[in-house]
Protein backbone atom coordinates (compact mmCIF):
# COMPACT_ATOMS: atom_id res chain seq x y z
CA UNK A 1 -30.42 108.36 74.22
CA UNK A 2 -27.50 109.79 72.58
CA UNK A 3 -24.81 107.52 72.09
CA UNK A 4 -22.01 109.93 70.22
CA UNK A 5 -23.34 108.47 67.21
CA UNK A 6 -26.12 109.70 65.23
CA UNK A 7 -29.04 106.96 64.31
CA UNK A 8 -30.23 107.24 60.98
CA UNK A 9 -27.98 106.47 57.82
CA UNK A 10 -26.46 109.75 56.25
CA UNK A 11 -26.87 108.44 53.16
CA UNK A 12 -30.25 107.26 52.28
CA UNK A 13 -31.65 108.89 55.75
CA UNK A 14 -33.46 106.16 56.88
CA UNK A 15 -32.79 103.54 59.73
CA UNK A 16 -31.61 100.29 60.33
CA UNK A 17 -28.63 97.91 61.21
CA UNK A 18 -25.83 100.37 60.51
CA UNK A 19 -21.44 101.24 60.64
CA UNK A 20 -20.02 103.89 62.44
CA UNK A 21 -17.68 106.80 61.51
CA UNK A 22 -15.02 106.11 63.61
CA UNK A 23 -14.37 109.69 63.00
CA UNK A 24 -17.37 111.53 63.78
CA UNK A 25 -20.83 111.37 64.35
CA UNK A 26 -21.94 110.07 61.19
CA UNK A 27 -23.44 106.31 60.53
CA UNK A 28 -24.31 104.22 57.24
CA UNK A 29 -25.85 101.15 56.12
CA UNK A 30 -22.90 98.74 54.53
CA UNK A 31 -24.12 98.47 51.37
CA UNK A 32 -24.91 102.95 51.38
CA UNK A 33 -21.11 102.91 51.42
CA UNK A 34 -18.88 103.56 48.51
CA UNK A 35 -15.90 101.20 50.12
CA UNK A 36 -17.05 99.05 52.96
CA UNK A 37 -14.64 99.25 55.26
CA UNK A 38 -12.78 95.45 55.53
CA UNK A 39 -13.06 93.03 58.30
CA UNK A 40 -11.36 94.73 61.29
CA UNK A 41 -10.99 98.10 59.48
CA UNK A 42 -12.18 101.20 61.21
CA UNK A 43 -14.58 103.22 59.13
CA UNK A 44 -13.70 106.66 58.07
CA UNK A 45 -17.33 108.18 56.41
CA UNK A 46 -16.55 110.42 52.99
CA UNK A 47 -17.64 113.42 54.68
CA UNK A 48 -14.54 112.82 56.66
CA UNK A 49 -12.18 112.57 54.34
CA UNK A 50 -13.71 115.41 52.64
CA UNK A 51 -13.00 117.62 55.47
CA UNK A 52 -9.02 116.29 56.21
CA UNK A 53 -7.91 116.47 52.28
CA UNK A 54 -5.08 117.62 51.51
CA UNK A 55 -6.27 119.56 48.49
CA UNK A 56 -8.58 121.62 50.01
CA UNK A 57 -8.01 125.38 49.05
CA UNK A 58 -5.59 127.40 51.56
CA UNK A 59 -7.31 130.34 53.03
CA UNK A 60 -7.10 132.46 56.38
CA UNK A 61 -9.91 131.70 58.56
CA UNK A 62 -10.84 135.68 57.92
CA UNK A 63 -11.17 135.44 54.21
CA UNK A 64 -12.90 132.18 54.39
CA UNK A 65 -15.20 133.02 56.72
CA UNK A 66 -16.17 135.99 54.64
CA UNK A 67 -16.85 134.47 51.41
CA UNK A 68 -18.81 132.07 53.03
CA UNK A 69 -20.95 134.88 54.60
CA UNK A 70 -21.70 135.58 51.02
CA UNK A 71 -22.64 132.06 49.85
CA UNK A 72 -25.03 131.96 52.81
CA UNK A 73 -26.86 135.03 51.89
CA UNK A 74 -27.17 133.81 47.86
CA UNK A 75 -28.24 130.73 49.51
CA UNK A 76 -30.94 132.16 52.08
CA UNK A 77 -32.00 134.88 49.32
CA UNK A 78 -33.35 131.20 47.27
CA UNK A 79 -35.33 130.40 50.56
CA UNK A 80 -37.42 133.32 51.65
CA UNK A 81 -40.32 130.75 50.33
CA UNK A 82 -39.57 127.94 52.71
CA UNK A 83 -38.58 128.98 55.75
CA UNK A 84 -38.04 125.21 57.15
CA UNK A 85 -34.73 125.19 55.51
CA UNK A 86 -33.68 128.42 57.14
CA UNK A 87 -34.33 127.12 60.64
CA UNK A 88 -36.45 123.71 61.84
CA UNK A 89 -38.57 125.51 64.99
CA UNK A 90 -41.23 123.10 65.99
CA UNK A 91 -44.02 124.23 68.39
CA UNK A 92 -43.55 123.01 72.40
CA UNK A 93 -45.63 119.87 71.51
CA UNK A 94 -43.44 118.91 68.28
CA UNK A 95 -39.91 119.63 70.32
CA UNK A 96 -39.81 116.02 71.35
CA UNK A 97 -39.77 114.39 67.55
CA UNK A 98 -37.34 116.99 66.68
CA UNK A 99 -35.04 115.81 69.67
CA UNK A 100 -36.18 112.24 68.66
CA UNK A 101 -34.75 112.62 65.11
CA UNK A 102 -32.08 115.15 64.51
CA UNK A 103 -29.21 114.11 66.25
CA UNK A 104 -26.59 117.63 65.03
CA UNK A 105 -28.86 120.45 64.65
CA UNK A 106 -27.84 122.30 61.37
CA UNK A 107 -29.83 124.79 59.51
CA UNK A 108 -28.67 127.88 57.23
CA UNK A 109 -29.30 130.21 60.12
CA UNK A 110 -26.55 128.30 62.19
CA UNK A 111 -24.15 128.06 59.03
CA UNK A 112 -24.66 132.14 59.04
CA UNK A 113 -23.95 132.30 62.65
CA UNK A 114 -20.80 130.12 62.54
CA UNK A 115 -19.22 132.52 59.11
CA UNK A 116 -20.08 135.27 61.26
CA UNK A 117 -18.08 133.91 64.58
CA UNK A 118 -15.14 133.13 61.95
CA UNK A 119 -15.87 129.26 62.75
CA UNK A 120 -14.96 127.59 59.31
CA UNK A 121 -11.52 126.48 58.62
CA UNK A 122 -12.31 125.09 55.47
CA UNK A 123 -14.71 124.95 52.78
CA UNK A 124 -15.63 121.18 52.90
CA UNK A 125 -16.67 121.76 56.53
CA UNK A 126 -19.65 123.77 55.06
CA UNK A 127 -20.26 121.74 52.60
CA UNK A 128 -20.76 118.74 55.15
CA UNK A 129 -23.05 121.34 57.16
CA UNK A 130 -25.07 121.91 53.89
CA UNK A 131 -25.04 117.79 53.82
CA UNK A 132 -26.26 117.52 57.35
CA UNK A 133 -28.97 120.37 56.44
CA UNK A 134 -30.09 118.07 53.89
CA UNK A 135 -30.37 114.96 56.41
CA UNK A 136 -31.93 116.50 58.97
CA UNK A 137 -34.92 118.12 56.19
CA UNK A 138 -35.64 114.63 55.10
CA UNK A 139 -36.04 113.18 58.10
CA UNK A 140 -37.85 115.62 59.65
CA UNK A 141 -40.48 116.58 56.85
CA UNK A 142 -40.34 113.86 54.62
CA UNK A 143 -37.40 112.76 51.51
CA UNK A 144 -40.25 113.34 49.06
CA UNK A 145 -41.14 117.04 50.52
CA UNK A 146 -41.12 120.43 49.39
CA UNK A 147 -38.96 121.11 52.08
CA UNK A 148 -36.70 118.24 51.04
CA UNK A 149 -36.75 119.12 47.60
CA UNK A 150 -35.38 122.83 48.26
CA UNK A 151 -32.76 121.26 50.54
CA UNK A 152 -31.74 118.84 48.23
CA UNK A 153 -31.09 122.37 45.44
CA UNK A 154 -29.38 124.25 48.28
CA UNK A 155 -26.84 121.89 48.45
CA UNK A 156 -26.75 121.58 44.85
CA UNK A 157 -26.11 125.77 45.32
CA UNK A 158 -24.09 125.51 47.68
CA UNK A 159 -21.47 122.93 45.78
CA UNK A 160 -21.65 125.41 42.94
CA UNK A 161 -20.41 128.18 45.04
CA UNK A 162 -18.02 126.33 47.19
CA UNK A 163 -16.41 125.40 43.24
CA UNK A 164 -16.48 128.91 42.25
CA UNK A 165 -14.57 130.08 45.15
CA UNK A 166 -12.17 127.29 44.41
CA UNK A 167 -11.79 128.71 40.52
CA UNK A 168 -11.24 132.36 42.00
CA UNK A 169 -11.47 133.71 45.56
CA UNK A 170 -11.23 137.41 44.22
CA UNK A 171 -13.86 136.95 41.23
CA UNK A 172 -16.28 135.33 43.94
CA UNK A 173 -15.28 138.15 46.33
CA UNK A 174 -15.80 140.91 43.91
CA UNK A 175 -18.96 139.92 42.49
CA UNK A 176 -20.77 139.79 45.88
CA UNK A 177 -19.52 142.82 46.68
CA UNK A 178 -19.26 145.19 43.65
CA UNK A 179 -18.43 147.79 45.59
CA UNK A 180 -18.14 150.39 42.29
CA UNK A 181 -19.34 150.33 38.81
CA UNK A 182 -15.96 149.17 38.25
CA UNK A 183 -15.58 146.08 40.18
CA UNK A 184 -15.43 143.96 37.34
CA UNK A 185 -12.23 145.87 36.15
CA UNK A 186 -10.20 145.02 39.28
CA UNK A 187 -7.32 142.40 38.85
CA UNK A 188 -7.51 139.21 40.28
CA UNK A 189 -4.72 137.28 41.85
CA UNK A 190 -3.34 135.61 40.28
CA UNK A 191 -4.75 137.29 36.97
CA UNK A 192 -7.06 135.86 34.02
CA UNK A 193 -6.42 135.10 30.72
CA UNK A 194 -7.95 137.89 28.62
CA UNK A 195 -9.22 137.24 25.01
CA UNK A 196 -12.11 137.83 22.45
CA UNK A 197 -14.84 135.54 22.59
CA UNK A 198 -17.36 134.62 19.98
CA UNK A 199 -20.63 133.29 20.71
CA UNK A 200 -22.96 131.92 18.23
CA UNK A 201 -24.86 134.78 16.65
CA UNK A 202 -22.68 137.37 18.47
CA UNK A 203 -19.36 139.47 17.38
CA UNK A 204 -16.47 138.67 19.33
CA UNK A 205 -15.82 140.32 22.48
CA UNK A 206 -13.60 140.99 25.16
CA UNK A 207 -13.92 138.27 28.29
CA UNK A 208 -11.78 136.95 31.07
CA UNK A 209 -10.73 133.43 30.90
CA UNK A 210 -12.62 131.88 33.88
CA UNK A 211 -11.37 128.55 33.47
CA UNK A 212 -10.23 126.36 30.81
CA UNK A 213 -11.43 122.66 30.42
CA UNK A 214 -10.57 120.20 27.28
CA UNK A 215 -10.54 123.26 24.83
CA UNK A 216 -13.34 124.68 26.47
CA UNK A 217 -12.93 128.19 27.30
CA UNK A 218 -15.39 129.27 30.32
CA UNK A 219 -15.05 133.19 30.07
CA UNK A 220 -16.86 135.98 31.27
CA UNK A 221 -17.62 138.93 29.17
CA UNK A 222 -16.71 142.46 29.92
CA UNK A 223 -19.36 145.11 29.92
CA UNK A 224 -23.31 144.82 30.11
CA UNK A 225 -24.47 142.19 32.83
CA UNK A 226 -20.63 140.27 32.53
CA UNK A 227 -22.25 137.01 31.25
CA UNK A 228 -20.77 133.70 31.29
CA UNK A 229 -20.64 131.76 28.43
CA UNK A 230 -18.78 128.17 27.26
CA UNK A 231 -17.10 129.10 24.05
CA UNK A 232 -15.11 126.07 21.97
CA UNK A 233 -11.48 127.18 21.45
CA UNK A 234 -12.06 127.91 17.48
CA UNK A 235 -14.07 130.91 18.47
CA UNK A 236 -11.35 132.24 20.46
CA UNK A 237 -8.79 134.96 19.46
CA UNK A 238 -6.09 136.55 21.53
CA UNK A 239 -6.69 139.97 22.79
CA UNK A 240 -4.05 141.34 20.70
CA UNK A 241 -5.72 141.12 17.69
CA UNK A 242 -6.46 144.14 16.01
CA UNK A 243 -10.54 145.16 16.14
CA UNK A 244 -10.37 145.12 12.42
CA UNK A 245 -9.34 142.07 11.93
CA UNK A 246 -12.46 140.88 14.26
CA UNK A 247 -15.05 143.05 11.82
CA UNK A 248 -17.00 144.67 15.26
CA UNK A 249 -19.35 147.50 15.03
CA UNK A 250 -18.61 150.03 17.17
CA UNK A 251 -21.81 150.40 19.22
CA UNK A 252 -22.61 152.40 23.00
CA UNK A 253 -22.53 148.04 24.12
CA UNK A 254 -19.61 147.50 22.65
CA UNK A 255 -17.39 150.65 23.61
CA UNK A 256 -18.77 150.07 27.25
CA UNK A 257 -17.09 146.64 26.90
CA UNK A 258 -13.45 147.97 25.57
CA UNK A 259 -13.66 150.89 28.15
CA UNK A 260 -13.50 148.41 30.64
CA UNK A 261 -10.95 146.20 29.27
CA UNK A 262 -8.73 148.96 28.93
CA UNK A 263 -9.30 149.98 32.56
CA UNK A 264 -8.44 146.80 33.79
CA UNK A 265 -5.51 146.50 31.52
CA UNK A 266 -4.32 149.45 33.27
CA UNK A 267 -4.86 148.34 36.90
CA UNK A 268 -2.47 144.62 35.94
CA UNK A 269 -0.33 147.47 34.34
CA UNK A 270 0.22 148.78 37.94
CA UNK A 271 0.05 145.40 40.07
CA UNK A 272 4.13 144.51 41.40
CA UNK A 273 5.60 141.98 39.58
CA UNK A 274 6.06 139.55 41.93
CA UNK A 275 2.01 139.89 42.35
CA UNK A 276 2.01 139.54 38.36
């Protein structure tokens, strides 16, 4: 019997005397819990709080919706192998244990639907959907199954995404799409950092400035496949220094790579200012 309250703890998936979200659906054992609520204090679950943060990223439902779309497909494109993660459908005689333990039905097929249908108003609410994916896979095949096990690395993908979207809506955006051979050349808002970058064993070479983190320089490379790469800050140079200086041989690779610097150099050229 349903009793607005789901019966099996979110956390370690298993049952038991447990707390409720006074918030939602959710329930967990007392000692599952980060910070036990105090005597007489109403329970507010993490996922909760998650969602209703006041950082989250500010996006119209439109654009959010759409970037999401994307994250599904990378997601579903992992799980062409395992099909239980893209939908639980149990035969007529199985229904009843599905009813018996999944109290939200959640599977990467509804997360698809609801991007689709412009549902999401934030990117924590899909990441609590990937979370209640991952419940409802462990307890209905198992926490030590294969099934588990790929729901356990969606997630995992899913977080990754949900930060690179976070980092750079238009990098995320462009990179799903690539809608030219060019894509990579279009100016982000607001724009990156550009400077050479030196990997060990390579020449220096043009990148975007991803992120920066403790004099860690996460950059992307222009030209070729547009890598990634962590690069320490004493293997950075600024983008104004002369090629000379740098000692690169001009190769096809390498000329690719400054064509499409300079292209992109040209597009900020012509973004307004106030864009700038």
């Amino acid at each position: 019997v349903q009793d607005g309250h789901d019966w099996y703890c979110f956390t370690c998936h298993k049952e038991g005397e447990v707390l409720y979200c006074s918030t939602c659906h959710r329930v967990y054992h007392e000692n599952c819990l980060k910070e036990p609520p105090t005597k007489g204090e109403k329970l507010i679950c993490d996922v909760c709080k998650m969602i209703k943060s006041k950082d989250a990223l500010k996006l119209n439902k439109d654009d959010l919706n759409l970037l999401l779309g994307y994250a599904c497909l990378r997601l579903k494109e992992k799980v062409l192998t395992n099909r239980e993660v893209l939908k639980i459908a149990p035969s007529e005689e199985e229904k009843w244990r599905r009813n018996f333990l999944i109290y939200e039905t959640m599977d990467l097929t509804l997360m698809e639907d609801k991007t689709q249908d412009n549902v999401y108003k934030r990117l924590e609410e899909f990441q609590a959907d990937a979370q209640t994916l991952v419940h409802n896979i462990v307890l209905y095949y198992g926490v030590h199954s294969s099934a588990a096990d790929m729901a356990r690395q969606i997630l995992r993908d899913c977080c990754y995404d949900l930060g690179e979207i976070r980092q750079c809506r238009d990098c995320y955006r462009m990179s799903n799409e690539k809608r030219d051979k060019f894509w990579f050349c279009q100016p982000c808002d607001p724009p990156h950092e550009l400077v050479y970058a030196k990997q060990k064993g390579y020449p220096f070479w043009p990148a975007k400035v991803i992120r920066l983190d403790n004099e860690v320089y996460d950059v992307r490379f222009f030209g070729g496949l547009h890598q990634r790469a962590n690069v320490e800050k004493e293997n950075i140079k600024p983008i104004t220094t002369p090629i000379q200086q740098l000692q690169l041989k001009r190769t096809a690779t390498l000329n690719k790579a400054l064509e499409e610097l300079k292209r992109h150099q040209k597009l900020l050229g012509q973004v307004p200012k106030e864009k700038n």
